[in-house]
Protein backbone atom coordinates (compact mmCIF):
# COMPACT_ATOMS: atom_id res chain seq x y z
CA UNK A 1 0.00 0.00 0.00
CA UNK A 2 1.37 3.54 -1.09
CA UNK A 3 1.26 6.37 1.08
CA UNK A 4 -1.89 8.46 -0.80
CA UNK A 5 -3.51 5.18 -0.13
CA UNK A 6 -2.79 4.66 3.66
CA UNK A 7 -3.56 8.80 3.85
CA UNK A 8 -7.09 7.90 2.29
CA UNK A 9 -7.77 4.85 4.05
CA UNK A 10 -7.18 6.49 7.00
CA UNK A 11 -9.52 9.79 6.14
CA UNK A 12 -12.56 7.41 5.02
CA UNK A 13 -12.53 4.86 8.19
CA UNK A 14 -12.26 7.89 10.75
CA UNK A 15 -15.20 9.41 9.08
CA UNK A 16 -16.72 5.82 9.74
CA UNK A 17 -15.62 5.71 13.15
CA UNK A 18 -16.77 9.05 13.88
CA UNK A 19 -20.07 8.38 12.27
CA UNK A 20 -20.70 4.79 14.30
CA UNK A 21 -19.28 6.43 17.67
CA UNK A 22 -21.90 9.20 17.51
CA UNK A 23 -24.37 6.34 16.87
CA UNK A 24 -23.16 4.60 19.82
CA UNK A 25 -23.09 7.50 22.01
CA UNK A 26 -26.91 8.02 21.02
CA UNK A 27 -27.36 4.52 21.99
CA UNK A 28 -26.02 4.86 25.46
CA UNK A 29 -27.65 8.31 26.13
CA UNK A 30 -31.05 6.51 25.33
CA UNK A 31 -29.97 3.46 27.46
CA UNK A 32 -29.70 5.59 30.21
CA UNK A 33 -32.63 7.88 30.29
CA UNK A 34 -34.34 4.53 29.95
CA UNK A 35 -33.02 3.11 32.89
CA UNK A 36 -33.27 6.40 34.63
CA UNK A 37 -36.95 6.90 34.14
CA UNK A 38 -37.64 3.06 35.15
CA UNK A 39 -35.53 3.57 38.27
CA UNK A 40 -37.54 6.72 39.15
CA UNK A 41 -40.77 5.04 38.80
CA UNK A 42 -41.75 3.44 42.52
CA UNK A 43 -43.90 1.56 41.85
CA UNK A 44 -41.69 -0.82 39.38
CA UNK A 45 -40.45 -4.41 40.95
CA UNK A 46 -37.18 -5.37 41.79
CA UNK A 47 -36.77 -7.21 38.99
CA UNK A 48 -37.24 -4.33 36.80
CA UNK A 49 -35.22 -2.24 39.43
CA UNK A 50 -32.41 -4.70 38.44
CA UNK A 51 -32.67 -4.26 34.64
CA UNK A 52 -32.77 -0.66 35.00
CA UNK A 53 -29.73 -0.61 36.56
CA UNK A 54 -28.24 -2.68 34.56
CA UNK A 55 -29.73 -0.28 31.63
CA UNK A 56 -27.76 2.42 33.03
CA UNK A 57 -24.85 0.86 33.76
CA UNK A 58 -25.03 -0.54 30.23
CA UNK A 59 -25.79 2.70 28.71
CA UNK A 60 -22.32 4.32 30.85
CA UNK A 61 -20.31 1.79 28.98
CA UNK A 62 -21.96 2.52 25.23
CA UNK A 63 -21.35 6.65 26.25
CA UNK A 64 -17.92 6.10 27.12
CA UNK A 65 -17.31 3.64 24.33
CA UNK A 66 -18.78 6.14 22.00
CA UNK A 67 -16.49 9.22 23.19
CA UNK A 68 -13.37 7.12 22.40
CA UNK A 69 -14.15 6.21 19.27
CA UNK A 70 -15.28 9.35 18.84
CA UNK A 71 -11.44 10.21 19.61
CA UNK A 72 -10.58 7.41 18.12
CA UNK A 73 -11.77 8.68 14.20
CA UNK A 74 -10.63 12.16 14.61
CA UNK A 75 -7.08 10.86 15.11
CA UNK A 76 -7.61 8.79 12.36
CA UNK A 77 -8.94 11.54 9.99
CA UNK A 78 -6.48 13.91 11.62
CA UNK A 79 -3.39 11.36 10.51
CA UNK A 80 -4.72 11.07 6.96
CA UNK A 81 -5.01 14.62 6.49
CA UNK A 82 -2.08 15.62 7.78
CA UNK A 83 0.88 12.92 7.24
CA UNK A 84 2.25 13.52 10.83
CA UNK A 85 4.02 10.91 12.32
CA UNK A 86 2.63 11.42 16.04
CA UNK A 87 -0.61 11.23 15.21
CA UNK A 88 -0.14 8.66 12.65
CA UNK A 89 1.54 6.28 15.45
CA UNK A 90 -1.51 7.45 18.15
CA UNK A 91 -3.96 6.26 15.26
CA UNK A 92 -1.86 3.40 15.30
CA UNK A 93 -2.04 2.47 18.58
CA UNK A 94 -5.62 3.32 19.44
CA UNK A 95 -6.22 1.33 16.38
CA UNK A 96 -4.47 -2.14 17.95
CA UNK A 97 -5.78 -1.47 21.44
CA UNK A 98 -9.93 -1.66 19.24
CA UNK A 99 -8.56 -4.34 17.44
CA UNK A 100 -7.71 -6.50 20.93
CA UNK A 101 -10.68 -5.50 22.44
CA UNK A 102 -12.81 -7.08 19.70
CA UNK A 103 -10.75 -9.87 19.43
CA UNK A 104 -11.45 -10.70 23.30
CA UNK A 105 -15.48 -9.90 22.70
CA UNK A 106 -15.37 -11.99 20.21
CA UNK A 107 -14.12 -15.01 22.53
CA UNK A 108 -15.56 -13.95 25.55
CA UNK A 109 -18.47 -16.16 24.36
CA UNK A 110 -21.38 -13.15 25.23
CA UNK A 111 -21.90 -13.00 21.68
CA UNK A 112 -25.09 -12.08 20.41
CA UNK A 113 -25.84 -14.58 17.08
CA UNK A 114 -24.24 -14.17 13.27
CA UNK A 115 -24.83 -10.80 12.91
CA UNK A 116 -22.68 -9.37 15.53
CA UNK A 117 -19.94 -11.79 14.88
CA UNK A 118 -19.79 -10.66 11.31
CA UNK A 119 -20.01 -7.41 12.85
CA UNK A 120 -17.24 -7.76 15.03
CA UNK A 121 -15.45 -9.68 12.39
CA UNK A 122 -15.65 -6.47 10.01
CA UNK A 123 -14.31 -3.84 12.54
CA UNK A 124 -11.53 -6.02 13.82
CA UNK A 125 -10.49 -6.15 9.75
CA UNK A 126 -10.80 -2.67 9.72
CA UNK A 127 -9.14 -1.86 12.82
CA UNK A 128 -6.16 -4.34 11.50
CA UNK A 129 -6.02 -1.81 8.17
CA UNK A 130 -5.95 1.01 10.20
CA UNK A 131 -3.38 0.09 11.73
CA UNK A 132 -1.19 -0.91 8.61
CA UNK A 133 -2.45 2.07 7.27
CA UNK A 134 -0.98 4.09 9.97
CA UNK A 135 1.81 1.99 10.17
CA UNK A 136 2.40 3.10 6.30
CA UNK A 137 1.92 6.81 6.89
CA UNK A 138 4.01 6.82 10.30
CA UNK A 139 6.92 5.50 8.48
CA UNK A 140 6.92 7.65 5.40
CA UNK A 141 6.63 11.03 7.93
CA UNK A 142 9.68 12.98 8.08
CA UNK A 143 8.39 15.39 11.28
């Protein structure tokens, strides 16, 4: 892979990131109010006390998850754009540290049918081009 390639790869899949993180982000905001408003409500049982809670604490992870990413693309973008070897090797890094953490929810055996392992499969192939990607543009940097 040349370097206007890595640059480009780069550019589109931290637009994608950015554009999935937001969506995840939504996704925990929701989760939360959700559990929130089912929390609030006294007159719920304990069992639906308990999945409230664990709607909220659910939703936490997604928002947090979501932020990073979030991160996560602009650095991405950022190295593309720019050719700089810093942010080319943090894109590069943030990029392996996705790629592990699907890797281990993939084998952590809470997966969710098909459709989010070929899910999962897709972004860790992604992550893994980001990474060469980045790997391609950090070494070609002269700053």
């Amino acid at each position: 892979m040349n370097l206007e390639t890595s640059k480009k790869v780069l550019k589109i899949a931290g637009i994608c990131e950015i554009i999935i993180a937001v969506i995840v982000l939504i996704l925990g905001v929701l989760a939360m109010v959700g559990g929130n408003d089912l929390i609030g409500d006294v007159a719920a049982n304990s069992e639906a006390q308990e999945q409230a809670a664990l709607a909220i604490g659910g939703g936490v992870i997604l928002a947090i998850t979501g932020v990073l990413s979030i991160i996560e693309g602009i650095i991405s973008y950022q190295a593309g754009k720019t050719g700089k070897k810093k942010l080319a090797t943090v894109a590069m890094v943030l990029a392996a540290i996705s790629t592990i953490s699907s890797i281990t929810g993939l084998f952590s055996g809470n997966n969710g049918g098909a459709s989010n392992i070929v899910s999962t499969v897709v972004g860790i192939a992604l992550n893994v081009l980001v990474v060469y990607a980045a790997y391609v543009v950090r070494q070609a940097a002269q700053d």
